[in-house]
C-alpha atoms as a PDB file:
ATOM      1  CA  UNK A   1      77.398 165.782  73.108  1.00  0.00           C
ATOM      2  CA  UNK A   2      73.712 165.874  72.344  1.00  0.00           C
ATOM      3  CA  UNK A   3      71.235 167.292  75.035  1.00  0.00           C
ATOM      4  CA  UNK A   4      68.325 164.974  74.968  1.00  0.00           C
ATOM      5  CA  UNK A   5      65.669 165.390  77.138  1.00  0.00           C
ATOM      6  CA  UNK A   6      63.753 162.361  78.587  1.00  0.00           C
ATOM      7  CA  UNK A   7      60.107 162.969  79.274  1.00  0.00           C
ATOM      8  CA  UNK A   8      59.165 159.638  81.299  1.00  0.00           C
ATOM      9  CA  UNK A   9      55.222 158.660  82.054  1.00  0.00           C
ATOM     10  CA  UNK A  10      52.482 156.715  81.293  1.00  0.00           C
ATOM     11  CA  UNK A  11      50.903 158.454  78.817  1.00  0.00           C
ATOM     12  CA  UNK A  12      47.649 156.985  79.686  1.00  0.00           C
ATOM     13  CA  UNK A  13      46.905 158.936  77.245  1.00  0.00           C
ATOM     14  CA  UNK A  14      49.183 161.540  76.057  1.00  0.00           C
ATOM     15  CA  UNK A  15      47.225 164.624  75.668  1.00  0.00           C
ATOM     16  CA  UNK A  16      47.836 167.883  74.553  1.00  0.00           C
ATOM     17  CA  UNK A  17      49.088 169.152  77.759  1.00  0.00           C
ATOM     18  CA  UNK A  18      52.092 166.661  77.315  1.00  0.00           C
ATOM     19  CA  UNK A  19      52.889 168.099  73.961  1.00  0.00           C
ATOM     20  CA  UNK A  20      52.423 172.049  75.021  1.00  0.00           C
ATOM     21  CA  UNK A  21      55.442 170.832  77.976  1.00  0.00           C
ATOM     22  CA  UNK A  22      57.568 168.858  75.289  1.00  0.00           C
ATOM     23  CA  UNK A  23      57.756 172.278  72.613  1.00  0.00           C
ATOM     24  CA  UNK A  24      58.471 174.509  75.206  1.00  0.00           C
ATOM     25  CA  UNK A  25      61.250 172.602  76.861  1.00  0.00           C
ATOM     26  CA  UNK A  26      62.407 172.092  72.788  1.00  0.00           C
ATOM     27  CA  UNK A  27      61.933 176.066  72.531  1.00  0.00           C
ATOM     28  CA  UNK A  28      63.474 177.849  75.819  1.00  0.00           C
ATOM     29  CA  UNK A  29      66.070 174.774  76.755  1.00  0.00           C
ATOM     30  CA  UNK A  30      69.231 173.893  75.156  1.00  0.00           C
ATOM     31  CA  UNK A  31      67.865 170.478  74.524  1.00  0.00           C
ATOM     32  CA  UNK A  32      68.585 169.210  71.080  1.00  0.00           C
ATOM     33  CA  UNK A  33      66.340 166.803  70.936  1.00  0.00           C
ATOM     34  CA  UNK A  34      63.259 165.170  73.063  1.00  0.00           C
ATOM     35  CA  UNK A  35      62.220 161.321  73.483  1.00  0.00           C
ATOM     36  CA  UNK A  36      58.961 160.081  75.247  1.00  0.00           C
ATOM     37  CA  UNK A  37      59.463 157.266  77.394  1.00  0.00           C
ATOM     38  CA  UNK A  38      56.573 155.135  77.991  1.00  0.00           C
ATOM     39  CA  UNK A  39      56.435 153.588  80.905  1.00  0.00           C
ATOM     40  CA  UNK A  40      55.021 150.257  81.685  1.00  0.00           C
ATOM     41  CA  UNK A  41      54.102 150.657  85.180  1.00  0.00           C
ATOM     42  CA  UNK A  42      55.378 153.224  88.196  1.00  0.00           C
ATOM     43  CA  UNK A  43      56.033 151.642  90.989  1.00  0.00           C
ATOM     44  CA  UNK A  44      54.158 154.895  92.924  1.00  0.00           C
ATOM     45  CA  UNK A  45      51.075 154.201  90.547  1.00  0.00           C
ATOM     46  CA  UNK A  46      47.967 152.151  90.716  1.00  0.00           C
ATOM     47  CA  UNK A  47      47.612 149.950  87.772  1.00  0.00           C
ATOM     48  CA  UNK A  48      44.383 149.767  87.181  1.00  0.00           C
ATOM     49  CA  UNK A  49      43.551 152.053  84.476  1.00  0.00           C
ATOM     50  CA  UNK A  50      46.522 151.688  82.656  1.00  0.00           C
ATOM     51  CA  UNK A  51      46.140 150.934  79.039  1.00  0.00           C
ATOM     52  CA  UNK A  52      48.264 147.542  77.740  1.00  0.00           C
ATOM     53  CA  UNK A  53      52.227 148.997  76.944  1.00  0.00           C
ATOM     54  CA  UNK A  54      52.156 148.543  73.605  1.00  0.00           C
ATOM     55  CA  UNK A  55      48.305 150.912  72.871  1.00  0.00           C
ATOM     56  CA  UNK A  56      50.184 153.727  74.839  1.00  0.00           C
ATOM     57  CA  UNK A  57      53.013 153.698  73.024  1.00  0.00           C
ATOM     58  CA  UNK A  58      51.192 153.758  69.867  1.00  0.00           C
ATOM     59  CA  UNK A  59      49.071 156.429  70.883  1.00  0.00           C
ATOM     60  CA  UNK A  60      52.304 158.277  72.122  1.00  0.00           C
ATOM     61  CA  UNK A  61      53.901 157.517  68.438  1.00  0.00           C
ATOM     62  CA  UNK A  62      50.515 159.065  66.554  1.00  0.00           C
ATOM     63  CA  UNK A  63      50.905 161.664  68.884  1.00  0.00           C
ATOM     64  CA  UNK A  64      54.138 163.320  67.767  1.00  0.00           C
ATOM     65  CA  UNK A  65      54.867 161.167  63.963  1.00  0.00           C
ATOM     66  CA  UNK A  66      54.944 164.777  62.464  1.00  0.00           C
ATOM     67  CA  UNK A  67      57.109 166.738  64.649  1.00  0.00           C
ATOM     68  CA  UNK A  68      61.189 165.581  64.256  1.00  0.00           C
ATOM     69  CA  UNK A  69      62.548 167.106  67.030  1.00  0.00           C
ATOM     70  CA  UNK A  70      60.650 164.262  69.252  1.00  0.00           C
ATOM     71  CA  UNK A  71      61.560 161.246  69.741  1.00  0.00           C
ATOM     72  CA  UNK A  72      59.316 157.504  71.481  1.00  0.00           C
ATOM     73  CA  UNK A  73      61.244 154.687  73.469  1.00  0.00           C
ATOM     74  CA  UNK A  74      59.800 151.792  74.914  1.00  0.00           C
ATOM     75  CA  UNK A  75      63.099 151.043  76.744  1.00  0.00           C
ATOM     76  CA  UNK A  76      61.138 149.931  79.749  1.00  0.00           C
ATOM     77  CA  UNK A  77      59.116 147.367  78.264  1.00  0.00           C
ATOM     78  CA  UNK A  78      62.680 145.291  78.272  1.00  0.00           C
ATOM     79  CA  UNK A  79      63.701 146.163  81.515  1.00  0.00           C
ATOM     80  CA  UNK A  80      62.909 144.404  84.827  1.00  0.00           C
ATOM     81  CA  UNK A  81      59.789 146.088  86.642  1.00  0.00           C
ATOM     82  CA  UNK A  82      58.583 147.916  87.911  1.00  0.00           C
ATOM     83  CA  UNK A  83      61.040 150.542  86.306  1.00  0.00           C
ATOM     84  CA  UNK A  84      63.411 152.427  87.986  1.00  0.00           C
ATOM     85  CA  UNK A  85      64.046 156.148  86.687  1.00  0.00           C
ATOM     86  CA  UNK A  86      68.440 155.189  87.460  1.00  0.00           C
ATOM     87  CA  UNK A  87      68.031 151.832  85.825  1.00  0.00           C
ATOM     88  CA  UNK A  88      66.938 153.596  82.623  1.00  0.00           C
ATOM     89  CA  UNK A  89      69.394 156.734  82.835  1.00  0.00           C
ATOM     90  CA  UNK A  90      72.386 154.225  83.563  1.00  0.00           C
ATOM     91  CA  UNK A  91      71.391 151.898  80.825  1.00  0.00           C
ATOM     92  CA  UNK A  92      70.701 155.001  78.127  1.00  0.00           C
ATOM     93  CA  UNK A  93      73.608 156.665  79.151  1.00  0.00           C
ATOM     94  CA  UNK A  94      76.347 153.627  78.577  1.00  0.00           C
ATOM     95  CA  UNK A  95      74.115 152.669  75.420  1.00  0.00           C
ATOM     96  CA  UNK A  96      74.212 156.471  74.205  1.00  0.00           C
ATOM     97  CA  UNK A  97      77.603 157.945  75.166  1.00  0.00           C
ATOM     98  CA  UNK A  98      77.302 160.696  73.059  1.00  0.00           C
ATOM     99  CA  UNK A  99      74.601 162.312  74.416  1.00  0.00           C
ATOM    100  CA  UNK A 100      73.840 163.686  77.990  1.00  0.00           C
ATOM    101  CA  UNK A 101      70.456 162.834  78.749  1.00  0.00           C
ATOM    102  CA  UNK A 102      68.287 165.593  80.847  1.00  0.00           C
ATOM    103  CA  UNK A 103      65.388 164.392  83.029  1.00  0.00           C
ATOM    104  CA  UNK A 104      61.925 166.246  82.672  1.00  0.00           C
ATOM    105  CA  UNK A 105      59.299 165.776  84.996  1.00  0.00           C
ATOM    106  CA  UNK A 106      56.603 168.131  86.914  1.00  0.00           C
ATOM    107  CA  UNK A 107      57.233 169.876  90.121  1.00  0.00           C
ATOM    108  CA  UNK A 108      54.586 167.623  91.857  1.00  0.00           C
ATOM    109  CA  UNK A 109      57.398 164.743  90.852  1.00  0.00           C
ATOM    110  CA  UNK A 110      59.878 166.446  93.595  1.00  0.00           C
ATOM    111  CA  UNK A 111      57.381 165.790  96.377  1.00  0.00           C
ATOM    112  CA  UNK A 112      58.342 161.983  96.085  1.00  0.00           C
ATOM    113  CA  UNK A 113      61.821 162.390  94.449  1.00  0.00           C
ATOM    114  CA  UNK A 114      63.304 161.239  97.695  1.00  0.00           C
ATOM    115  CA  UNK A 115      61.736 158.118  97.033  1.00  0.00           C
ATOM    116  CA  UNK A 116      62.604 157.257  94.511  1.00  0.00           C
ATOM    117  CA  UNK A 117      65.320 154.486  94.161  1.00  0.00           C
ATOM    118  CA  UNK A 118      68.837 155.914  94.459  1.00  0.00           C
ATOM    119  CA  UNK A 119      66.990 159.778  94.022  1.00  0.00           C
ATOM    120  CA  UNK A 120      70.856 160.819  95.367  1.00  0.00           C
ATOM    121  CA  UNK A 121      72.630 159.156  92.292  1.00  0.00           C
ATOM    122  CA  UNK A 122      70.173 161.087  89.916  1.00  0.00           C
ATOM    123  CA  UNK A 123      70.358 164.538  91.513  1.00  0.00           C
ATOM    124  CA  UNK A 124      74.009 164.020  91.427  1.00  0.00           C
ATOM    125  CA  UNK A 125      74.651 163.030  87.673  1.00  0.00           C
ATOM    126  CA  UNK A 126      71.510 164.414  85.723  1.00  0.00           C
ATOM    127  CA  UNK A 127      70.233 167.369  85.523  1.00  0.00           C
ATOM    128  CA  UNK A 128      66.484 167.859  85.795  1.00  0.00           C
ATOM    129  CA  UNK A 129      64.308 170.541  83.822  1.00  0.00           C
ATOM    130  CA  UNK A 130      61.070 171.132  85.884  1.00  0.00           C
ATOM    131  CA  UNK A 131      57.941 172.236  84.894  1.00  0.00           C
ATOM    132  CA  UNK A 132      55.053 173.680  87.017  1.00  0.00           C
ATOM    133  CA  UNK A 133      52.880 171.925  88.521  1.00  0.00           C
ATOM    134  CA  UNK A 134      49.940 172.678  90.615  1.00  0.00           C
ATOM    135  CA  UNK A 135      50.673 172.090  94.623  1.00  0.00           C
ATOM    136  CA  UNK A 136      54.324 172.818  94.785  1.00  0.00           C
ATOM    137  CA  UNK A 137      55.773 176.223  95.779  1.00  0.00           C
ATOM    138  CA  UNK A 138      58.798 177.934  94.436  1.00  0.00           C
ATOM    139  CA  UNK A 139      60.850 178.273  97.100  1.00  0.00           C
ATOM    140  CA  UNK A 140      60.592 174.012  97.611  1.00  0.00           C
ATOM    141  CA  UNK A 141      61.645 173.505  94.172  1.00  0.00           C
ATOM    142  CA  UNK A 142      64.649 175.957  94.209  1.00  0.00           C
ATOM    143  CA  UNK A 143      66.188 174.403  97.331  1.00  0.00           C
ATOM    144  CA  UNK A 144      66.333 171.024  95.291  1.00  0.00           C
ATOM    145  CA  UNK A 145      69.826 169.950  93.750  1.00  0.00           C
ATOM    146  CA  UNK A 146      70.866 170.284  89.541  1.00  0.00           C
ATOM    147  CA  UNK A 147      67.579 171.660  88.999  1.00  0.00           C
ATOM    148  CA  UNK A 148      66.358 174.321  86.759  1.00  0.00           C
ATOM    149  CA  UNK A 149      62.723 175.612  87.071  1.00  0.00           C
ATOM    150  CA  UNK A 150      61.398 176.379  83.647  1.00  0.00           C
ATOM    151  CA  UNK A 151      58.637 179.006  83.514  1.00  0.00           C
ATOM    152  CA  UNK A 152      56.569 176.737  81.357  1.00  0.00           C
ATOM    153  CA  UNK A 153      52.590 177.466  81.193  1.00  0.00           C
ATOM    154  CA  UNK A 154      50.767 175.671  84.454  1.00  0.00           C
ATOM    155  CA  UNK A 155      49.089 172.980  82.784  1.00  0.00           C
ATOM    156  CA  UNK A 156      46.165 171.410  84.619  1.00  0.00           C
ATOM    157  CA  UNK A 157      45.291 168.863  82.021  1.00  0.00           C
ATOM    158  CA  UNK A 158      45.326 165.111  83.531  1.00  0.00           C
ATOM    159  CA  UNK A 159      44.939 162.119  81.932  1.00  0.00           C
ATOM    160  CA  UNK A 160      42.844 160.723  84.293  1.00  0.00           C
ATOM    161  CA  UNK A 161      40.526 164.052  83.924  1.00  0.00           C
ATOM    162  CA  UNK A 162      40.591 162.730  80.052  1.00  0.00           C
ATOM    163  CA  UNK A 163      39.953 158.994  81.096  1.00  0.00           C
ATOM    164  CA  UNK A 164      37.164 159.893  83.344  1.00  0.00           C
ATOM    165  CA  UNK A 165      35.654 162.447  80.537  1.00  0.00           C
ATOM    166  CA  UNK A 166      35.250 159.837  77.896  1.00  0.00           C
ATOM    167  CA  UNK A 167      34.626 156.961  80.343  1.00  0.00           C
ATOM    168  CA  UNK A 168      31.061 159.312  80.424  1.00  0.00           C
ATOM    169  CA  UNK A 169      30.664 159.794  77.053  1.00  0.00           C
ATOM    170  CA  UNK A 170      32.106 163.589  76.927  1.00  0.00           C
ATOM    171  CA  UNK A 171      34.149 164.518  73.519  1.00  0.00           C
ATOM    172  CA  UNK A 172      37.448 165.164  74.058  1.00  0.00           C
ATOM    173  CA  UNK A 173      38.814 165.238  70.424  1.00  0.00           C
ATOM    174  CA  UNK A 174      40.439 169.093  71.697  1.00  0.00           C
ATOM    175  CA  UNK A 175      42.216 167.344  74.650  1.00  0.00           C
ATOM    176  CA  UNK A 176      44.124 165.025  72.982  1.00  0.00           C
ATOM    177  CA  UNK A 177      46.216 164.846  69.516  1.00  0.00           C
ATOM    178  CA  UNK A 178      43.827 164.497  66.754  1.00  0.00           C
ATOM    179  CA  UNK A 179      45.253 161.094  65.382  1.00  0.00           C
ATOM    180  CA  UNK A 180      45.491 159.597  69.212  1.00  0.00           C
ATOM    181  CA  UNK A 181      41.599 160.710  69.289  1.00  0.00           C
ATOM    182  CA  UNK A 182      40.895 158.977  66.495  1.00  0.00           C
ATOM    183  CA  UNK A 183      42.765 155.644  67.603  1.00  0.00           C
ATOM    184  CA  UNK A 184      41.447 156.125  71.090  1.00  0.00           C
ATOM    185  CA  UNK A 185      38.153 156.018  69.464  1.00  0.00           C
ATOM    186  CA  UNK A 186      38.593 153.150  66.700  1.00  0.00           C
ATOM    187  CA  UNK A 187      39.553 151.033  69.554  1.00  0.00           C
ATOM    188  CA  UNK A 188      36.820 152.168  72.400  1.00  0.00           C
ATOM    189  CA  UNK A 189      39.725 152.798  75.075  1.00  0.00           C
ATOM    190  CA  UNK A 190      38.457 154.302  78.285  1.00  0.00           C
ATOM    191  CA  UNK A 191      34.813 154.127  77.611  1.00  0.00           C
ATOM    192  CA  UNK A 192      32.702 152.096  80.135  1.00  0.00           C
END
């Protein structure tokens, strides 16, 4: 079976912190292989400043075009919403039966994860590589269920720190992929 680890989010906009996560989960997991889902809306997440589905995704696809071992999927933007993390895993996993899909997300993500819908069935049938995020201690994270704390760098780049920036005019071109810069740019996203 092939390990492939999901990476769900927004990506409103991907940034560089995003990609630094991805490599080293590529780098110091077993994962095979990495895909980016973009997600149309979380149900835990104002809507507001999110960028139209198909602009993050393309931003997301500029964003890692030159690096094989990743992977984009809009499977969300075909599924009822808001989307459900299960919904996706169940439908990926009888689509894909020859891989075992891995969940990624940030530790802050386990503050809610009993929340989210059917948060049992996922704990029990996927296992979930965490990376560190600020607010969460260690000893919270280790008492959680199929769970693997990766000593990944503490990244405390937001995209809403990067929406805000160039919504006042600050260049960000060092945040952010160079080729989503430049389409952030060409098409005036974020800016007031």
């Amino acid at each position: 079976m092939t390990k492939t680890g999901l990476f769900f989010g927004s990506f409103n906009p991907i940034h560089i912190g995003h990609l630094a996560i991805a490599s080293y989960m590529m780098e110091f997991s077993d994962l095979r292989e990495l895909w980016f889902v973009v997600s149309p809306q979380n149900p835990l997440k104002e809507k507001k400043t999110l960028l139209a589905d198909y602009d993050r995704l393309e931003l997301t696809q500029r964003a890692i075009e030159d690096d094989d071992r990743f992977d984009v999927s809009d499977i969300e933007f075909r599924m009822p919403r808001p989307s459900y993390t299960i919904d996706t895993l169940t439908y990926l996993s009888e689509k894909h039966p020859s891989r075992e899909f891995v969940l990624i997300m940030g530790s802050d993500g386990l503050k809610h994860f009993h929340r989210w819908k059917n948060a049992d069935l996922i704990e029990q049938h996927y296992h979930r590589l965490v990376y560190p995020r600020p607010g969460l201690s260690r000893e919270m994270i280790e008492k959680q269920k199929n769970v693997t704390l990766m000593n990944a760098p503490l990244m405390e780049i937001s995209s809403s720190f990067i929406r805000q920036a160039i919504s006042e005019g600050k260049d960000m071109r060092h945040f952010l992929p160079p080729k989503t810069y430049t389409y952030i740019r060409e098409m005036h996203f974020y800016e007031q």
